[in-house]
PDB file of N, CA and C in Angstrom:
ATOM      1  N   UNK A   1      71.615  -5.385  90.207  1.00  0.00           N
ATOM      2  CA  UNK A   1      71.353  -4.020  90.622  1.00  0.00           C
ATOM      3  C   UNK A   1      70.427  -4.040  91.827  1.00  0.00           C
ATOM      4  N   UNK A   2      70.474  -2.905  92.537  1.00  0.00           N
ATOM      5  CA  UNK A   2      70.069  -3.129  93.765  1.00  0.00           C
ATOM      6  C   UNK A   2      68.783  -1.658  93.471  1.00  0.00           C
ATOM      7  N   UNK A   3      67.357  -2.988  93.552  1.00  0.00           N
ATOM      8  CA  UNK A   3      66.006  -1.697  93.887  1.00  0.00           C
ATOM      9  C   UNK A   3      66.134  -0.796  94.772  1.00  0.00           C
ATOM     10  N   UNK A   4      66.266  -1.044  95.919  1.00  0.00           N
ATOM     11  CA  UNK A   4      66.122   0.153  97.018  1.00  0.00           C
ATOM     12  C   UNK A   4      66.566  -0.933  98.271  1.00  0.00           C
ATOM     13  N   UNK A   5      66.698   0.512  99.137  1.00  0.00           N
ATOM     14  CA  UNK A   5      67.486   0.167 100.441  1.00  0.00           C
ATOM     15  C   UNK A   5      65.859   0.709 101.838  1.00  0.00           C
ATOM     16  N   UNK A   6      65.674  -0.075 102.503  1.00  0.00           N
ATOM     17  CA  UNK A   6      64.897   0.237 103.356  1.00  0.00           C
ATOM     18  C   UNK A   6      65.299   0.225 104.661  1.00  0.00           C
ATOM     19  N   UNK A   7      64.982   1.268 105.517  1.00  0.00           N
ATOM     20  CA  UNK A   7      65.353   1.897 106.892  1.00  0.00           C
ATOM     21  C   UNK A   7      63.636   1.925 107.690  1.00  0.00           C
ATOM     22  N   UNK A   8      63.831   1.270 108.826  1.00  0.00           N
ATOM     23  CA  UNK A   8      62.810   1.075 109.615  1.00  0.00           C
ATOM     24  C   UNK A   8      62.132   2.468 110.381  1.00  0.00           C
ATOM     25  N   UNK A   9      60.989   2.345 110.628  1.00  0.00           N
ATOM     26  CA  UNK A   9      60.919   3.802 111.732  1.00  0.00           C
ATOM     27  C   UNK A   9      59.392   3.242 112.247  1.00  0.00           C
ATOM     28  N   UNK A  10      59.539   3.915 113.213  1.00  0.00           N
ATOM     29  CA  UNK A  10      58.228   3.986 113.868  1.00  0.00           C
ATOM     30  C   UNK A  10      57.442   4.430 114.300  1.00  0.00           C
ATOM     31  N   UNK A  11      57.395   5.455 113.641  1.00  0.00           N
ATOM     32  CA  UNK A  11      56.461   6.757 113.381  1.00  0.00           C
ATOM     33  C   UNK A  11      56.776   7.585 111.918  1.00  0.00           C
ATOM     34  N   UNK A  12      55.621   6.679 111.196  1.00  0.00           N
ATOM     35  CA  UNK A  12      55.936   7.237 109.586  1.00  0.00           C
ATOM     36  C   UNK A  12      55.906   9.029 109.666  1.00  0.00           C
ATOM     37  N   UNK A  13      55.214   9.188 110.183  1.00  0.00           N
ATOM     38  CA  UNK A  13      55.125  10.673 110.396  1.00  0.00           C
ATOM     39  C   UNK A  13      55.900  11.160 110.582  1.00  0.00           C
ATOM     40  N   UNK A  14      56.356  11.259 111.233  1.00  0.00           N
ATOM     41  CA  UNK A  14      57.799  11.949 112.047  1.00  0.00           C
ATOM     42  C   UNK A  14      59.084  11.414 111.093  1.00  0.00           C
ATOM     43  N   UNK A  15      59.092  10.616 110.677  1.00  0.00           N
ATOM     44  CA  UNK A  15      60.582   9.594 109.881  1.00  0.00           C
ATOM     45  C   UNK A  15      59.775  10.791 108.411  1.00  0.00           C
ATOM     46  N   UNK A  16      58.459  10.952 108.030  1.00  0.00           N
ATOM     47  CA  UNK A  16      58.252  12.020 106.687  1.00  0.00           C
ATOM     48  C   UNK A  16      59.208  12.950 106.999  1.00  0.00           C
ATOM     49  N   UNK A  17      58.377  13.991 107.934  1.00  0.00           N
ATOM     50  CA  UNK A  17      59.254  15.274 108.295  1.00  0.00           C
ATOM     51  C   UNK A  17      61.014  15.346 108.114  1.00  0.00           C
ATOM     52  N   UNK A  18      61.176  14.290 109.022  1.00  0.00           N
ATOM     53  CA  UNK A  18      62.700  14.328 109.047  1.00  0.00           C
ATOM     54  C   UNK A  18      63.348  14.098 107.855  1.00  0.00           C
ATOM     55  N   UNK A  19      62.927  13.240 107.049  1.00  0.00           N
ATOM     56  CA  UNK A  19      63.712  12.648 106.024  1.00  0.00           C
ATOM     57  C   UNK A  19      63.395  14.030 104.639  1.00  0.00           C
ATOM     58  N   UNK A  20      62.095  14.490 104.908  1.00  0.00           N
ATOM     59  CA  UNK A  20      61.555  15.283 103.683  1.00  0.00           C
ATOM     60  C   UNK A  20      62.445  16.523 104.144  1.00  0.00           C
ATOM     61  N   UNK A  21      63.266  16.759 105.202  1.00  0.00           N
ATOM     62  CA  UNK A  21      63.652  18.229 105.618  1.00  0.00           C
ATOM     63  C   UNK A  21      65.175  18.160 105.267  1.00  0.00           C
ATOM     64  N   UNK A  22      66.035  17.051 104.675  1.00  0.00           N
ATOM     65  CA  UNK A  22      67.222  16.943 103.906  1.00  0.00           C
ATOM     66  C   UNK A  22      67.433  16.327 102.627  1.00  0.00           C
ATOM     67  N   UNK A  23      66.255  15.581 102.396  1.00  0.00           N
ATOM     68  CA  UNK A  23      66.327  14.528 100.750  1.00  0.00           C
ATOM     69  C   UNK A  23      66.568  15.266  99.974  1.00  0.00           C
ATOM     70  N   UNK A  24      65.592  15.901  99.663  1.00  0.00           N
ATOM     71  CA  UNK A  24      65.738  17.014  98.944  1.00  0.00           C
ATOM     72  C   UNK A  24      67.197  17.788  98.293  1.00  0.00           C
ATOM     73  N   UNK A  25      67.724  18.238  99.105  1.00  0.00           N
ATOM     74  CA  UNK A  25      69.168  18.417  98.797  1.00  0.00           C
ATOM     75  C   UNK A  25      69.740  18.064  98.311  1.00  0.00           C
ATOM     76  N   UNK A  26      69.239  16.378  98.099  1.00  0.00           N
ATOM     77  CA  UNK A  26      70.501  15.060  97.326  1.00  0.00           C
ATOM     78  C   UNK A  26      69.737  15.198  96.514  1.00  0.00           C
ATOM     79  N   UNK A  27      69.112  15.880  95.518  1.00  0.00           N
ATOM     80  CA  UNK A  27      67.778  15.563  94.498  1.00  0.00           C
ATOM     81  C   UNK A  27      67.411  14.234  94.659  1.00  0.00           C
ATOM     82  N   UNK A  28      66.747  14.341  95.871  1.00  0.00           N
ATOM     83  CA  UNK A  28      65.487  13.250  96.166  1.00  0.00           C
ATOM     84  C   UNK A  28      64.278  13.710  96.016  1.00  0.00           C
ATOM     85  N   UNK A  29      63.469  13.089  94.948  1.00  0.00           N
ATOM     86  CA  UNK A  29      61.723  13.020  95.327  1.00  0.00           C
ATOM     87  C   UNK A  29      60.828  12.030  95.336  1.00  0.00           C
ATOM     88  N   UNK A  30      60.003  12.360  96.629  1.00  0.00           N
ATOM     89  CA  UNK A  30      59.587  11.255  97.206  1.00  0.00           C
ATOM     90  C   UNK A  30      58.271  10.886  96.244  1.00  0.00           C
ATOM     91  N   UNK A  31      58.491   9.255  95.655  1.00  0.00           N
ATOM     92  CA  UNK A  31      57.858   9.000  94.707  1.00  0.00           C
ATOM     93  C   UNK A  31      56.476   8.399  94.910  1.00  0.00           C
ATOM     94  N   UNK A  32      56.338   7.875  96.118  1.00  0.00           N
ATOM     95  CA  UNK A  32      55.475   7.124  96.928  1.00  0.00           C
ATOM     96  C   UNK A  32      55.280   7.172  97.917  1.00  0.00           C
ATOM     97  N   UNK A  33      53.784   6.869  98.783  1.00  0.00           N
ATOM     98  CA  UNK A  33      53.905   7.322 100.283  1.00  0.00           C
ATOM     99  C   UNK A  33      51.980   6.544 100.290  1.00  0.00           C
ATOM    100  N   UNK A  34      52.347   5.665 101.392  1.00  0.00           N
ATOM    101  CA  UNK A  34      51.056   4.871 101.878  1.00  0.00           C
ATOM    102  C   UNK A  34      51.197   5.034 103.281  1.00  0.00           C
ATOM    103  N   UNK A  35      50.564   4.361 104.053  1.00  0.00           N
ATOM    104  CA  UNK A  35      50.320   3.924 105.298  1.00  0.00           C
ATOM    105  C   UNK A  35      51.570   3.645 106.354  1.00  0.00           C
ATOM    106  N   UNK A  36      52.274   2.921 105.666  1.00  0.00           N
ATOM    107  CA  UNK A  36      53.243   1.670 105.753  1.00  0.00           C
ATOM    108  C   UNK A  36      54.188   2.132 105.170  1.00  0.00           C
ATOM    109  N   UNK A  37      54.626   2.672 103.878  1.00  0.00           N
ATOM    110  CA  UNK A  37      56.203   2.888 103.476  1.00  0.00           C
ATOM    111  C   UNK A  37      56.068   4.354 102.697  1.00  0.00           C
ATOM    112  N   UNK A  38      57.161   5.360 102.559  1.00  0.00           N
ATOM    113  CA  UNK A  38      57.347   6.172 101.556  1.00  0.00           C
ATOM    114  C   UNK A  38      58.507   6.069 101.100  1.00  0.00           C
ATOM    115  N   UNK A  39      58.816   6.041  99.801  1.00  0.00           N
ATOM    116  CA  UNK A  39      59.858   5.763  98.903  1.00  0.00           C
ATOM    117  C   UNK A  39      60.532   7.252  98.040  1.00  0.00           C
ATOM    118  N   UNK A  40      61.275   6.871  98.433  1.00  0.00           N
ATOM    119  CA  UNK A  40      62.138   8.307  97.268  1.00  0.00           C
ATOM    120  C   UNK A  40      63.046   7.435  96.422  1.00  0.00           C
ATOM    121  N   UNK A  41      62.970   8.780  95.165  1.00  0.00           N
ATOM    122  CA  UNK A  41      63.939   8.191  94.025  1.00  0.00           C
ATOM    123  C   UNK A  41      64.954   9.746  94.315  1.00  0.00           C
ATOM    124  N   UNK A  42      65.909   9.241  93.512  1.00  0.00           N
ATOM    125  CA  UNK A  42      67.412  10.007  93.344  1.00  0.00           C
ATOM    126  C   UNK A  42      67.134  10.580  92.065  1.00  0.00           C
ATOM    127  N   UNK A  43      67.683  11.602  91.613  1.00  0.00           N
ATOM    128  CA  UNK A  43      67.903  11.490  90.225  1.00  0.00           C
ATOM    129  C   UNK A  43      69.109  10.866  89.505  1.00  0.00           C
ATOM    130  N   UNK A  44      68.478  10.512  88.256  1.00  0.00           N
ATOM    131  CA  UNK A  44      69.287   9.907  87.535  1.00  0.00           C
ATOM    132  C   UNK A  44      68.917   8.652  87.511  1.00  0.00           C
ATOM    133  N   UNK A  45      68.316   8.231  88.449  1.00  0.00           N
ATOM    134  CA  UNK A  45      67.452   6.794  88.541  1.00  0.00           C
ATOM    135  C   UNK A  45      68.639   5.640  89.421  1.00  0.00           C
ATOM    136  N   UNK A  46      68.636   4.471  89.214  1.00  0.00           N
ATOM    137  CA  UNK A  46      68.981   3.674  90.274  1.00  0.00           C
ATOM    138  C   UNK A  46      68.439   3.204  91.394  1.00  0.00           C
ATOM    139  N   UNK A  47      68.834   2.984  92.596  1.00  0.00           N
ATOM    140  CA  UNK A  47      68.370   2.657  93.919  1.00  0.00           C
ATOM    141  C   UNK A  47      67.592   3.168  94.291  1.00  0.00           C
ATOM    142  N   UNK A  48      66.528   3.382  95.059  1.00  0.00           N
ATOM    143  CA  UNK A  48      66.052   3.935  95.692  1.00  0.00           C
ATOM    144  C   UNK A  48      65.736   3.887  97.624  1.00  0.00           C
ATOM    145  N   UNK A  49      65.245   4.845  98.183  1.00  0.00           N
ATOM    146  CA  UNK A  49      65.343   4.604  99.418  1.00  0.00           C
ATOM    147  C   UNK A  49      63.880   4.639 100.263  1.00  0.00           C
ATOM    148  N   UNK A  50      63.689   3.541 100.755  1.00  0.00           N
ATOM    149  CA  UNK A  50      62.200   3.283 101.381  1.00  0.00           C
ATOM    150  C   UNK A  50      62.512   3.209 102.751  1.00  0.00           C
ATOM    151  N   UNK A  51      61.467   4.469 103.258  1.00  0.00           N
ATOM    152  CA  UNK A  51      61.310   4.124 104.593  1.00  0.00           C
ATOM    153  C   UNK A  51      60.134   3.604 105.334  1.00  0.00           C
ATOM    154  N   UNK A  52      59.817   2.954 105.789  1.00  0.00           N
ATOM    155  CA  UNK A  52      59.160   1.943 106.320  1.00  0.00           C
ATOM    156  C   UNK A  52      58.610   1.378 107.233  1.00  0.00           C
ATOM    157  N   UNK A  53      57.821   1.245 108.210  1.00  0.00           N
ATOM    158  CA  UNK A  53      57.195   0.200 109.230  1.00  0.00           C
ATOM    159  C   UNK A  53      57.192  -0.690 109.629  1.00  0.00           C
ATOM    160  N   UNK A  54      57.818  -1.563 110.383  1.00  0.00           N
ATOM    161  CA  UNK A  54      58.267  -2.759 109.995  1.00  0.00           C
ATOM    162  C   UNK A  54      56.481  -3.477 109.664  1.00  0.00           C
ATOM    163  N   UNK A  55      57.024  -4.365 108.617  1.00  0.00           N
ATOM    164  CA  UNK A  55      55.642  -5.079 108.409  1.00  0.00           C
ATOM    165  C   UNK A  55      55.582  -6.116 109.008  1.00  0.00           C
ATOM    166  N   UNK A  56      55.623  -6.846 109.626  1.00  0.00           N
ATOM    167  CA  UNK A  56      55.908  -7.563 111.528  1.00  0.00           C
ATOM    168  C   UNK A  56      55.073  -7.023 112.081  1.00  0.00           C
ATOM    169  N   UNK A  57      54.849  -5.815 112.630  1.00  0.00           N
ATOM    170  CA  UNK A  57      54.151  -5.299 113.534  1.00  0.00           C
ATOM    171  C   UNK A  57      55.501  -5.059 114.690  1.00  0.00           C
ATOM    172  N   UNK A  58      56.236  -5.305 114.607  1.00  0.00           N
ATOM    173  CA  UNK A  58      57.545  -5.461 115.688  1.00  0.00           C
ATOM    174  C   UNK A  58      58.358  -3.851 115.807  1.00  0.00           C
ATOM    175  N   UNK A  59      58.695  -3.365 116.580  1.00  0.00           N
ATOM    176  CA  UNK A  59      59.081  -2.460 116.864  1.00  0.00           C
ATOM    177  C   UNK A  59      60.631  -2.206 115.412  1.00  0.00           C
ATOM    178  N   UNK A  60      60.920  -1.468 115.192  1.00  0.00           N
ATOM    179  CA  UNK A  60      61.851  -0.743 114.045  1.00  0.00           C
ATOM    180  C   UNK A  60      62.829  -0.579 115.068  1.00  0.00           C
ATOM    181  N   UNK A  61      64.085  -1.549 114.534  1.00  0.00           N
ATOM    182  CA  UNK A  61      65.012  -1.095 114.865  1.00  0.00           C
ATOM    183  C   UNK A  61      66.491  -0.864 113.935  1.00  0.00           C
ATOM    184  N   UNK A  62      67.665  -0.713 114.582  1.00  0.00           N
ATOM    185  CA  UNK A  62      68.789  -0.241 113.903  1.00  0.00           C
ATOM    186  C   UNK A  62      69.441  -1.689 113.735  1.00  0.00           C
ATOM    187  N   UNK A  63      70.448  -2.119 112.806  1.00  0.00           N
ATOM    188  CA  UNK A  63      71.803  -2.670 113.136  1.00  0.00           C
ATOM    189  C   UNK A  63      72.824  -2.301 113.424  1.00  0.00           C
ATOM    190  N   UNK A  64      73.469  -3.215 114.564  1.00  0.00           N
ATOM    191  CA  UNK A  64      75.047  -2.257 114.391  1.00  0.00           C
ATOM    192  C   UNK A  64      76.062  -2.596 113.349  1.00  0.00           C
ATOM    193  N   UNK A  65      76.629  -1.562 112.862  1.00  0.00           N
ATOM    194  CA  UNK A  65      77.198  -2.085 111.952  1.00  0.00           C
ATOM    195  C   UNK A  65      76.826  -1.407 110.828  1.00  0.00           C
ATOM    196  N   UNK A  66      75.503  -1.650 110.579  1.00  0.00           N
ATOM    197  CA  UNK A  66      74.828  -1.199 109.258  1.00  0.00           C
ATOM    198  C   UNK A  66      75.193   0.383 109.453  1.00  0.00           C
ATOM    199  N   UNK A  67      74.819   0.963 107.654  1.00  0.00           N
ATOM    200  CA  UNK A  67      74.807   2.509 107.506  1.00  0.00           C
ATOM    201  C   UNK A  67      74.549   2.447 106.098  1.00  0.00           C
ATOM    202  N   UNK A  68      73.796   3.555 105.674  1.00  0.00           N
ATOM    203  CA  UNK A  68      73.682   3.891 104.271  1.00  0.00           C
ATOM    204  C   UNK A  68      74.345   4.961 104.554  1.00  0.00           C
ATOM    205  N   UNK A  69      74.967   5.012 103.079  1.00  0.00           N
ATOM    206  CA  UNK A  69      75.756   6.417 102.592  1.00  0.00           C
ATOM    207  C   UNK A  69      75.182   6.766 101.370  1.00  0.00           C
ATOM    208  N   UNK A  70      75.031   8.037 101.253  1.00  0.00           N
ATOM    209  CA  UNK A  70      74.201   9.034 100.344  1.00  0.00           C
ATOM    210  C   UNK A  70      75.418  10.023  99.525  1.00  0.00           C
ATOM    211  N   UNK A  71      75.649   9.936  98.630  1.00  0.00           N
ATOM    212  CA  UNK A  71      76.463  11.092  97.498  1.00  0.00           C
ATOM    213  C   UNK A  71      76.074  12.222  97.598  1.00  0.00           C
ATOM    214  N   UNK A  72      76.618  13.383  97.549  1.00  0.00           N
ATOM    215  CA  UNK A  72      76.411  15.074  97.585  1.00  0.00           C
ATOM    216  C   UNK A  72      77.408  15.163  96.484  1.00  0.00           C
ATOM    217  N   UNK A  73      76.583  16.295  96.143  1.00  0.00           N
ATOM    218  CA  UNK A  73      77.395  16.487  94.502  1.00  0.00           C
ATOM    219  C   UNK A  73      78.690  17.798  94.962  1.00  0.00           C
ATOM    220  N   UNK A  74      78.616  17.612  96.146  1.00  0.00           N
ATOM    221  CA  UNK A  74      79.753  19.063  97.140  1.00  0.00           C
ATOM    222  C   UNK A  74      80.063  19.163  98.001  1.00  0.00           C
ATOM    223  N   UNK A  75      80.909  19.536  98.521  1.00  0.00           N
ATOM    224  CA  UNK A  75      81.228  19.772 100.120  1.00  0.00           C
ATOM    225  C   UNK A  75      80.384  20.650 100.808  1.00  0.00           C
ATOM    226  N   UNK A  76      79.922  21.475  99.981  1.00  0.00           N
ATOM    227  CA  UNK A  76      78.918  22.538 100.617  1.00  0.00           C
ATOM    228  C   UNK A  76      77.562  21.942 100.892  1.00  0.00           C
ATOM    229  N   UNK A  77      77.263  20.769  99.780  1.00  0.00           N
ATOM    230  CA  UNK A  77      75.782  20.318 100.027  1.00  0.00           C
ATOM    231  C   UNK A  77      76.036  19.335 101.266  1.00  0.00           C
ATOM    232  N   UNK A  78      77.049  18.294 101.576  1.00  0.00           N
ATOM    233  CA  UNK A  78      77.694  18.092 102.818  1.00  0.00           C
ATOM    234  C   UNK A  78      77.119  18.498 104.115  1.00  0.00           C
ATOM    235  N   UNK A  79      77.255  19.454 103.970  1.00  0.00           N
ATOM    236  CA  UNK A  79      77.491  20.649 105.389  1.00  0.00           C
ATOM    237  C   UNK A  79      76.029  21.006 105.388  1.00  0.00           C
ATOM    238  N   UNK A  80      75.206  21.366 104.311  1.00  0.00           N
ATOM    239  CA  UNK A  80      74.220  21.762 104.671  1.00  0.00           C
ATOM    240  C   UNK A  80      73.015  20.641 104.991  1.00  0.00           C
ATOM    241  N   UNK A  81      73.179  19.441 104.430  1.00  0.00           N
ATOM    242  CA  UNK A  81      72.735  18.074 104.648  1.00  0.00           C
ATOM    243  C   UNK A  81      72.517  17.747 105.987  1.00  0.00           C
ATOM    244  N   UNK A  82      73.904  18.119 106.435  1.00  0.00           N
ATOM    245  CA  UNK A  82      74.403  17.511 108.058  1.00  0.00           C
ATOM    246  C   UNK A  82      73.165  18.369 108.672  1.00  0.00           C
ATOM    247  N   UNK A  83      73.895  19.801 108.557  1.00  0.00           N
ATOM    248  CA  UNK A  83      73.201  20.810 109.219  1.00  0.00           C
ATOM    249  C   UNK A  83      71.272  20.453 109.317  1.00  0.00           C
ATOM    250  N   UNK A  84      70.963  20.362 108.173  1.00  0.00           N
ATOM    251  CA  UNK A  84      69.596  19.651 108.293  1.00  0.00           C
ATOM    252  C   UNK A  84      68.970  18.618 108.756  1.00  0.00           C
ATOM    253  N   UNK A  85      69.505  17.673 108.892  1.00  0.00           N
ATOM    254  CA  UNK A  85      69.111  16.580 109.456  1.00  0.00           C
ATOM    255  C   UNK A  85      69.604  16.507 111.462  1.00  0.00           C
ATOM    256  N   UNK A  86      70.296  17.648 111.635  1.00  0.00           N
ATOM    257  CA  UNK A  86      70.796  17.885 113.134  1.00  0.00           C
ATOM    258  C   UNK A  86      69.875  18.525 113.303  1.00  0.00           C
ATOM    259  N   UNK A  87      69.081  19.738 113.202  1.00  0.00           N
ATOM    260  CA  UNK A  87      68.013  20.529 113.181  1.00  0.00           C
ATOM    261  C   UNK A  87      66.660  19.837 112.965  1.00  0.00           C
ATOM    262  N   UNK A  88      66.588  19.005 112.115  1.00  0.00           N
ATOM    263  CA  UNK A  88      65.291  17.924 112.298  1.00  0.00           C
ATOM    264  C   UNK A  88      65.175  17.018 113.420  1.00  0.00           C
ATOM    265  N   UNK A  89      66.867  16.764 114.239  1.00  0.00           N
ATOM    266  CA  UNK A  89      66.516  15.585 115.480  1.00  0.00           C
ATOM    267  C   UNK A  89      67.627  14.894 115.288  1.00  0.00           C
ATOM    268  N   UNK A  90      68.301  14.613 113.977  1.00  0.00           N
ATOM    269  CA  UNK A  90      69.116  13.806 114.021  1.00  0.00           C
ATOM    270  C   UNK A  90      70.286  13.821 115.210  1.00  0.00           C
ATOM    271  N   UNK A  91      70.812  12.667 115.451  1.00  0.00           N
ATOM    272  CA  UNK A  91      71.585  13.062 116.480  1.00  0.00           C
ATOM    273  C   UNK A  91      73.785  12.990 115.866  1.00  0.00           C
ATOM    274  N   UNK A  92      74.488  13.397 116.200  1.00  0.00           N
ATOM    275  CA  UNK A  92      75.425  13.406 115.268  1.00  0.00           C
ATOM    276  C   UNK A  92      76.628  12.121 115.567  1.00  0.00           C
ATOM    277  N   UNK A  93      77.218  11.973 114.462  1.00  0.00           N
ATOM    278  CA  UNK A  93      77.779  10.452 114.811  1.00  0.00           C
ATOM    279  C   UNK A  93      79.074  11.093 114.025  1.00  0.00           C
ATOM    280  N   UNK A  94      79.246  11.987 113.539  1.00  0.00           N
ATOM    281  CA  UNK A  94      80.496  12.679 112.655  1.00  0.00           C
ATOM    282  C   UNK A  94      80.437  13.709 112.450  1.00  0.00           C
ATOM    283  N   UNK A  95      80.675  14.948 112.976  1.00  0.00           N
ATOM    284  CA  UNK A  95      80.896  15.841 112.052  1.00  0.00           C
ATOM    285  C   UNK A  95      81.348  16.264 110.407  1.00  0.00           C
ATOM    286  N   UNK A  96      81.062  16.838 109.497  1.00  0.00           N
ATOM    287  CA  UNK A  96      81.638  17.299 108.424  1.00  0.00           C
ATOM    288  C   UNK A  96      82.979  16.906 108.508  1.00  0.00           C
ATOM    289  N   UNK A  97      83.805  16.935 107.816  1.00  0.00           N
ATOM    290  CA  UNK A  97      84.832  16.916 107.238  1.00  0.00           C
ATOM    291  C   UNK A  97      85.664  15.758 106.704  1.00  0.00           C
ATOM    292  N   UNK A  98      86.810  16.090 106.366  1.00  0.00           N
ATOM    293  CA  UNK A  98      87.713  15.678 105.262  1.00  0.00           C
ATOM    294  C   UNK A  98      88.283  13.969 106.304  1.00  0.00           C
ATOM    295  N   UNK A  99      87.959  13.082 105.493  1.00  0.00           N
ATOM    296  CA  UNK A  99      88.354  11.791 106.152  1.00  0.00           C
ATOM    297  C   UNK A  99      89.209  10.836 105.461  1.00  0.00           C
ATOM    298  N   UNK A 100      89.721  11.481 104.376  1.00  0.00           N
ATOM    299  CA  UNK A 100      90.802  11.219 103.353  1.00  0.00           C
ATOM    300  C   UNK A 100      91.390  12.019 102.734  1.00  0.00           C
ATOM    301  N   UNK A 101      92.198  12.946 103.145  1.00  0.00           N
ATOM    302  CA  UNK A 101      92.229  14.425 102.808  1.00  0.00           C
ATOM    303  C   UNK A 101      92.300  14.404 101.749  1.00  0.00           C
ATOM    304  N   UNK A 102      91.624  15.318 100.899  1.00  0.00           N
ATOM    305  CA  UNK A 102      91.114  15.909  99.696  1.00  0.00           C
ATOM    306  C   UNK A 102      90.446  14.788  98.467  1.00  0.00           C
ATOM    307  N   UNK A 103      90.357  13.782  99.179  1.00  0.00           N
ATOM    308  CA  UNK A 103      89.487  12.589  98.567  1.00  0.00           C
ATOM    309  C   UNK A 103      88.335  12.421  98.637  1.00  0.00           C
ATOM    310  N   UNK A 104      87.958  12.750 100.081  1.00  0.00           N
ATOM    311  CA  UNK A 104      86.606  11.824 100.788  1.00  0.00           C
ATOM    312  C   UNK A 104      86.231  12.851 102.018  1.00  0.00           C
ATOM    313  N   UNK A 105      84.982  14.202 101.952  1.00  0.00           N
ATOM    314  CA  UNK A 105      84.632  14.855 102.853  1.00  0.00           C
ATOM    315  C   UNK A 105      83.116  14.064 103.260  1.00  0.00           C
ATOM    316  N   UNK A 106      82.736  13.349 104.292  1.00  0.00           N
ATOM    317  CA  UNK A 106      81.815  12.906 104.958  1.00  0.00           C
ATOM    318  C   UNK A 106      81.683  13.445 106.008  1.00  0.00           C
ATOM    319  N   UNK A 107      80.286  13.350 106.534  1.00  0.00           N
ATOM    320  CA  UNK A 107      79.222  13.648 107.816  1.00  0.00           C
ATOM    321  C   UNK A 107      78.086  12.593 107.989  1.00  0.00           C
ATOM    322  N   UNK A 108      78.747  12.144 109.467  1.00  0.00           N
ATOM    323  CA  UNK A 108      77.564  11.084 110.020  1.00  0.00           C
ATOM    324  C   UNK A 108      76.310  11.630 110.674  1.00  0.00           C
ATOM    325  N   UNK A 109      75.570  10.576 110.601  1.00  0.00           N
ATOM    326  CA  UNK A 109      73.943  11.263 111.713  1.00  0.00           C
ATOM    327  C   UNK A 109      73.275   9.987 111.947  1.00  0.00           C
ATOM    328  N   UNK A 110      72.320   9.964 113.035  1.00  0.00           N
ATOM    329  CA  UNK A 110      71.615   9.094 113.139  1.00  0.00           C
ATOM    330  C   UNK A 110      70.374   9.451 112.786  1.00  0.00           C
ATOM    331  N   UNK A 111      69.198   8.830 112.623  1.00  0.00           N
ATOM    332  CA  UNK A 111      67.930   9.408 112.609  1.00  0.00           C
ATOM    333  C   UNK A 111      67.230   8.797 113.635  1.00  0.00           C
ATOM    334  N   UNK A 112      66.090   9.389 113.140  1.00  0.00           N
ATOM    335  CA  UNK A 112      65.066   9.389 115.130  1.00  0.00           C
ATOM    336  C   UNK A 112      64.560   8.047 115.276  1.00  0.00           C
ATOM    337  N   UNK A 113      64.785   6.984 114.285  1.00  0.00           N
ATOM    338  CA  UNK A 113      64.654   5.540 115.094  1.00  0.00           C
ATOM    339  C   UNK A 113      66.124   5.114 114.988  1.00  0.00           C
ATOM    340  N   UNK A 114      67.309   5.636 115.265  1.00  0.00           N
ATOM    341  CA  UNK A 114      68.842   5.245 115.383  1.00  0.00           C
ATOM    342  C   UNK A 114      69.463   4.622 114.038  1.00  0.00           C
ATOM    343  N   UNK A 115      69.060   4.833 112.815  1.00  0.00           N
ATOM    344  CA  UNK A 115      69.300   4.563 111.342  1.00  0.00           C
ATOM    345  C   UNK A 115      70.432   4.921 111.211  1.00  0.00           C
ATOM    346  N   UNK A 116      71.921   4.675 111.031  1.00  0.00           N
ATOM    347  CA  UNK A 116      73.015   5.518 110.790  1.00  0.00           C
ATOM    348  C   UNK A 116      72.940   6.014 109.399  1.00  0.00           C
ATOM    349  N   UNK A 117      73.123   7.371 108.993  1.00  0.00           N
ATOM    350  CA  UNK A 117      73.791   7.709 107.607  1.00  0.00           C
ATOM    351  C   UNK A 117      75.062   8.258 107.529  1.00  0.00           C
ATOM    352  N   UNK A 118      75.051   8.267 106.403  1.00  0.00           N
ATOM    353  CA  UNK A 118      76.421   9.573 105.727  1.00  0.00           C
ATOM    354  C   UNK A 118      76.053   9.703 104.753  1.00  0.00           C
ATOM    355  N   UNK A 119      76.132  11.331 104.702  1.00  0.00           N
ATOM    356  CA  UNK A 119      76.506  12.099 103.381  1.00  0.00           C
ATOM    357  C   UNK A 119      77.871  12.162 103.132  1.00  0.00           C
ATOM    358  N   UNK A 120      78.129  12.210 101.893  1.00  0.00           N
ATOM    359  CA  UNK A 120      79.854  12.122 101.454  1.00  0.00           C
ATOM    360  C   UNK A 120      80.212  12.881 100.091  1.00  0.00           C
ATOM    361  N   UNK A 121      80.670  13.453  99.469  1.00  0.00           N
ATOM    362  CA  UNK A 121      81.466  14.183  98.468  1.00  0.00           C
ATOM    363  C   UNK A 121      82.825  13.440  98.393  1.00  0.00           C
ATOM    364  N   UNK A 122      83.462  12.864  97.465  1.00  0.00           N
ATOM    365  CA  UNK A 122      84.663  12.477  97.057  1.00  0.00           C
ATOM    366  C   UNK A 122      84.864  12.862  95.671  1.00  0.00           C
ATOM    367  N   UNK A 123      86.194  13.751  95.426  1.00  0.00           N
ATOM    368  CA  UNK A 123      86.620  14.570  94.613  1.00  0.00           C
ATOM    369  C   UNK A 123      87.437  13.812  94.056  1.00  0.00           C
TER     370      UNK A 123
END
């Protein structure tokens, strides 16, 4: 089983705001928060998601390639996810919609140190 997934940033501050202005939605609460990392849990328990500083001292960056994907319990929470995290800064890498028709509705984003996500609903 997999503890948690960690995404770099470099400005904990700013990576709070942003991340605290859509988690939420996915019933995320943020369980922890130091200097250096804040952690959210999901409900229902499992994985969790830490965001982080690099502890290096080295600048936070992206992979290509890499992406976390996040579950929405809807197409509507989807849309409003997207919508939130575009309004916090994110920059967009997908629009909403249906990418397996009537299987699989996803929306990409980046976040403000270039982190790829997706939110996704599959019915």
């Amino acid at each position: 089983m997999i503890s948690h997934t960690t995404l770099g940033a470099n400005n904990l501050s700013k990576a709070d705001a942003f991340y605290s202005s859509w988690l939420p939605e996915l019933n995320a609460r943020k369980i922890y928060q130091s200097e250096q990392v804040i952690f959210w849990e999901f409900s229902g328990g499992g994985a969790k998601l830490a965001i982080s500083k690099p502890y290096n001292g080295e600048p936070a960056n992206y992979g290509n390639g890499t992406m976390l994907a996040l579950q929405a319990d809807s197409v509507e929470t989807v849309n409003k996810v997207y919508q939130l995290a575009i309004n916090a800064g994110a920059s967009c890498e997908g629009q909403p919609g249906e990418r397996d028709p009537g299987a699989f509705f996803g929306a990409y984003f980046r976040d403000l140190d270039g982190n790829k996500l997706a939110v996704f609903f599959r019915a």
